[in-house]
C-alpha atoms as a PDB file:
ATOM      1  CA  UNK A   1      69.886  74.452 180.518  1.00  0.00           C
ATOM      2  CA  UNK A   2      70.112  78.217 181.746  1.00  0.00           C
ATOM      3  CA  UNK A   3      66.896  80.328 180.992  1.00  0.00           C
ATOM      4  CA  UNK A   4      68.789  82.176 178.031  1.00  0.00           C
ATOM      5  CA  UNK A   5      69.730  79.225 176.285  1.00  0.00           C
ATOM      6  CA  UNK A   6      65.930  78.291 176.248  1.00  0.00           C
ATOM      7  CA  UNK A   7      64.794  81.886 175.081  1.00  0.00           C
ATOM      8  CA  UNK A   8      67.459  81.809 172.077  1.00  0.00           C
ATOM      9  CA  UNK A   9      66.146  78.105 170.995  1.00  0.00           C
ATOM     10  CA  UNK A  10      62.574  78.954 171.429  1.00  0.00           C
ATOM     11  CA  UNK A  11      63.135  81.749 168.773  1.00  0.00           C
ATOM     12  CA  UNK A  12      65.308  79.524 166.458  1.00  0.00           C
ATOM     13  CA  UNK A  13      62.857  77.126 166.143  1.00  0.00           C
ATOM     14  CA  UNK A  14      60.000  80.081 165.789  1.00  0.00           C
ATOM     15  CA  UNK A  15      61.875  82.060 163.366  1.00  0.00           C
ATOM     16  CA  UNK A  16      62.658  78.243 161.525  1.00  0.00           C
ATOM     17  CA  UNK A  17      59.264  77.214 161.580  1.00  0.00           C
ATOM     18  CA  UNK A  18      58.093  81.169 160.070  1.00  0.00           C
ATOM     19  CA  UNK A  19      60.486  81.015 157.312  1.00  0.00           C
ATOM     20  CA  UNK A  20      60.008  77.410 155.938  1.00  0.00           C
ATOM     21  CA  UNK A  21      55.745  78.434 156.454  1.00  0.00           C
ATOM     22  CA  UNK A  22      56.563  81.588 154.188  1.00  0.00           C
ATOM     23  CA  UNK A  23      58.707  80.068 151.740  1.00  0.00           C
ATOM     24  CA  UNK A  24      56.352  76.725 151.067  1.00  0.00           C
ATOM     25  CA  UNK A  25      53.549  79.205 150.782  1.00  0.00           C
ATOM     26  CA  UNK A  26      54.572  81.045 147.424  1.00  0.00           C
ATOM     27  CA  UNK A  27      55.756  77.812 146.131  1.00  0.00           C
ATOM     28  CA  UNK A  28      52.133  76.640 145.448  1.00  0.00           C
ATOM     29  CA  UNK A  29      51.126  80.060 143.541  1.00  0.00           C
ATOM     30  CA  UNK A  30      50.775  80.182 139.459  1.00  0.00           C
ATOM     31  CA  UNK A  31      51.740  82.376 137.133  1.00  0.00           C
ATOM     32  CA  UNK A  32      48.835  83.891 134.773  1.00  0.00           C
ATOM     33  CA  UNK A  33      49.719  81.703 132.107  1.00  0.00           C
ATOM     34  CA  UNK A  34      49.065  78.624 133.887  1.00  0.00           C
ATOM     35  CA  UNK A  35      45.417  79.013 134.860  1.00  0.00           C
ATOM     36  CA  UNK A  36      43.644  76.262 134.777  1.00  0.00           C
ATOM     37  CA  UNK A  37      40.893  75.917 131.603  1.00  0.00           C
ATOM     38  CA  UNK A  38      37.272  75.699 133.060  1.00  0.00           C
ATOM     39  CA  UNK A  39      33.702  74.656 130.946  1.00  0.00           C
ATOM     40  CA  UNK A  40      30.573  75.734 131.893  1.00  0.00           C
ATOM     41  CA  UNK A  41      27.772  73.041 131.137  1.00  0.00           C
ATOM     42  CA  UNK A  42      24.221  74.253 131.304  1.00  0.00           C
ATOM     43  CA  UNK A  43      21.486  71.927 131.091  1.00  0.00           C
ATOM     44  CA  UNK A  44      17.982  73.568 130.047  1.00  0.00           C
ATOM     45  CA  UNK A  45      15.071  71.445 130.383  1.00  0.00           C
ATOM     46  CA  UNK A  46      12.603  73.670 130.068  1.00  0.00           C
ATOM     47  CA  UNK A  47       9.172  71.991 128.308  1.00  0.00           C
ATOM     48  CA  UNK A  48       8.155  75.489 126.969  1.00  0.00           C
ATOM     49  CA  UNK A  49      11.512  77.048 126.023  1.00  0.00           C
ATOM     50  CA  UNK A  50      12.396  76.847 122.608  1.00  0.00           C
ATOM     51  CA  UNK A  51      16.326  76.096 123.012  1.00  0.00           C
ATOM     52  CA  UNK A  52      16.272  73.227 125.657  1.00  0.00           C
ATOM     53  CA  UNK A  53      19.153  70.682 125.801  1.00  0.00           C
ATOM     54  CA  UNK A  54      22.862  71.385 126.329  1.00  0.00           C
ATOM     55  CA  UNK A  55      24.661  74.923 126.547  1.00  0.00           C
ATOM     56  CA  UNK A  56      28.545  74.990 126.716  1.00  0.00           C
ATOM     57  CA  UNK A  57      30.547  77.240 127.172  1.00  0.00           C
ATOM     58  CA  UNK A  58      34.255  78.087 126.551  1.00  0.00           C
ATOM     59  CA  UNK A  59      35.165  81.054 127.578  1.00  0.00           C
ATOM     60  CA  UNK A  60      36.114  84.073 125.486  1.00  0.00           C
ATOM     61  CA  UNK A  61      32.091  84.086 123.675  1.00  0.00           C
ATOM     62  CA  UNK A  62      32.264  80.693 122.208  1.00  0.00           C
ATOM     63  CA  UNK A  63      29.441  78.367 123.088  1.00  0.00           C
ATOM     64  CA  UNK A  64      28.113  75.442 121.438  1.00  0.00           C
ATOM     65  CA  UNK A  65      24.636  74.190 121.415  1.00  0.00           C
ATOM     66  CA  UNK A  66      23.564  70.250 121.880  1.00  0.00           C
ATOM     67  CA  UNK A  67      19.392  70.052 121.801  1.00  0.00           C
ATOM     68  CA  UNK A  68      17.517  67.613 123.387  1.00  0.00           C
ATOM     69  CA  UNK A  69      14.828  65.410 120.975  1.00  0.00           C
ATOM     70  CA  UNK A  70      11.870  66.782 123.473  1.00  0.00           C
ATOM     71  CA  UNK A  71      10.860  66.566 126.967  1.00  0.00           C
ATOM     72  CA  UNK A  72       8.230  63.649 126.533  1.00  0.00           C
ATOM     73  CA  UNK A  73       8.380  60.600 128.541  1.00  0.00           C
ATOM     74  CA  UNK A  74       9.547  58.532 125.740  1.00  0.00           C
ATOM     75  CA  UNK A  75      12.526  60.696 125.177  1.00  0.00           C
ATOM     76  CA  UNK A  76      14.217  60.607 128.631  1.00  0.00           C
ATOM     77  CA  UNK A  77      16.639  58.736 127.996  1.00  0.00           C
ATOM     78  CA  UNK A  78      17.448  59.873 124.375  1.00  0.00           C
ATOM     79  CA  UNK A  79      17.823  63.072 126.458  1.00  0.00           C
ATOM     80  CA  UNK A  80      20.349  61.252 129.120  1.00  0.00           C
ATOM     81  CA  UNK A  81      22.477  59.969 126.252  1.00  0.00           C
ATOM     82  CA  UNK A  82      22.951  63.556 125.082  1.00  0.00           C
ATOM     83  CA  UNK A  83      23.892  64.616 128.538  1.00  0.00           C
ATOM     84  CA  UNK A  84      26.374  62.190 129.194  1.00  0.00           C
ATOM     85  CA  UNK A  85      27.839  62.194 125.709  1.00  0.00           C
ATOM     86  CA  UNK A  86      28.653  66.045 125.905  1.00  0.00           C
ATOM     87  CA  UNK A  87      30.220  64.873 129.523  1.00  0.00           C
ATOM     88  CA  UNK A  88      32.295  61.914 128.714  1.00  0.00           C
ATOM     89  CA  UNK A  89      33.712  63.641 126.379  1.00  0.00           C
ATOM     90  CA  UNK A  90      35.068  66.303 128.247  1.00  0.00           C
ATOM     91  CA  UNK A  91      36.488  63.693 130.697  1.00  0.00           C
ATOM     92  CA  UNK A  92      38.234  61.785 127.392  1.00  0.00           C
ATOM     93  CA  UNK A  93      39.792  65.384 126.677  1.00  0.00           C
ATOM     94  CA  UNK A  94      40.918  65.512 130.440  1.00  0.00           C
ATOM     95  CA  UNK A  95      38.082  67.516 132.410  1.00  0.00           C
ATOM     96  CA  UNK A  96      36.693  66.527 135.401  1.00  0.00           C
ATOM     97  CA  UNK A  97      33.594  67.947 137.173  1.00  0.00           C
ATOM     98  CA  UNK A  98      34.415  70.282 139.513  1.00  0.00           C
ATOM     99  CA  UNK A  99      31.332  71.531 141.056  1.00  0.00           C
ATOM    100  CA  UNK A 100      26.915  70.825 140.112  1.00  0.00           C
ATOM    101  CA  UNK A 101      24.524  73.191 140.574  1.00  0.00           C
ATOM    102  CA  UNK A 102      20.655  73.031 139.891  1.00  0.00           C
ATOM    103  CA  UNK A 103      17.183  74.527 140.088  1.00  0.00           C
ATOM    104  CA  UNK A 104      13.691  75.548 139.178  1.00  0.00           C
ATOM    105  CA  UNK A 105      13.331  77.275 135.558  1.00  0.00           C
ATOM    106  CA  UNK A 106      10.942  80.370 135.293  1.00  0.00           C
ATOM    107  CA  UNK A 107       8.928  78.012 132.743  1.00  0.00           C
ATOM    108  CA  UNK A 108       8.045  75.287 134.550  1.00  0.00           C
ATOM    109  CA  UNK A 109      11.509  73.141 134.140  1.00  0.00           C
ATOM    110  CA  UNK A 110      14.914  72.666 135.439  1.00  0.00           C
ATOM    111  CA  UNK A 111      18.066  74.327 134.997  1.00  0.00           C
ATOM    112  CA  UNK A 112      21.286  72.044 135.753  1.00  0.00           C
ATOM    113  CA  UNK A 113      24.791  73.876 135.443  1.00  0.00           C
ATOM    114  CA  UNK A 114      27.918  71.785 135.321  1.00  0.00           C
ATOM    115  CA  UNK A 115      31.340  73.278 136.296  1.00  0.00           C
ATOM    116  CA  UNK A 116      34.699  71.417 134.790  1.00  0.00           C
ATOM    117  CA  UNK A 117      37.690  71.983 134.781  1.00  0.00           C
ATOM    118  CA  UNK A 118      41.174  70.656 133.898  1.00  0.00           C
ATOM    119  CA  UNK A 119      42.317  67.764 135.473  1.00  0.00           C
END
């Protein structure tokens, strides 16, 4: 094989290799109408704050509002129940958790936030 023969197929197969890494690149994108729907869970337990329990929210200024029967021992897993509920049923409507975050409340509690999306 002469040395410009090599040269031509080296840049065939570069310029091959550039176009179908291009093309399969936009092929992925979305169009603005096909975001996908995300709910933000927050999860206040907070002793001392007066809305504790489940925040949701949708999007667009609509929440919704789950409380929690107390943060004494004896309610833990009342509490759980409430948790979960608001969670499975996200997953029945086709959500799945994308992402968990958590940490200390100002008020000597714990904040949990819950990121899911559409499956």
């Amino acid at each position: 094989m002469t040395m410009n023969k090599l040269i031509v197929y080296s840049l065939g197969a570069i310029a091959a290799v550039s176009v179908m890494f291009n093309i399969s690149s936009f092929t992925g994108a979305k169009t603005e109408g096909e975001q996908k729907p995300y709910v933000m869970i927050d999860v206040y337990e907070i002793p001392a704050m007066d809305y504790k329990g489940v925040h949701i929210h949708f999007g667009n200024g609509k929440t919704e509002y789950v409380p929690f029967k107390g943060m004494n021992d004896h309610h833990i897993d009342d509490n759980g129940e409430i948790l979960l509920g608001v969670i499975n049923k996200f997953h029945a409507e086709g959500y799945e958790i994308v992402s968990t975050t958590g940490g200390l409340g100002d008020r000597s509690g714990f904040i949990t936030r819950i990121f899911m999306g559409k499956k």
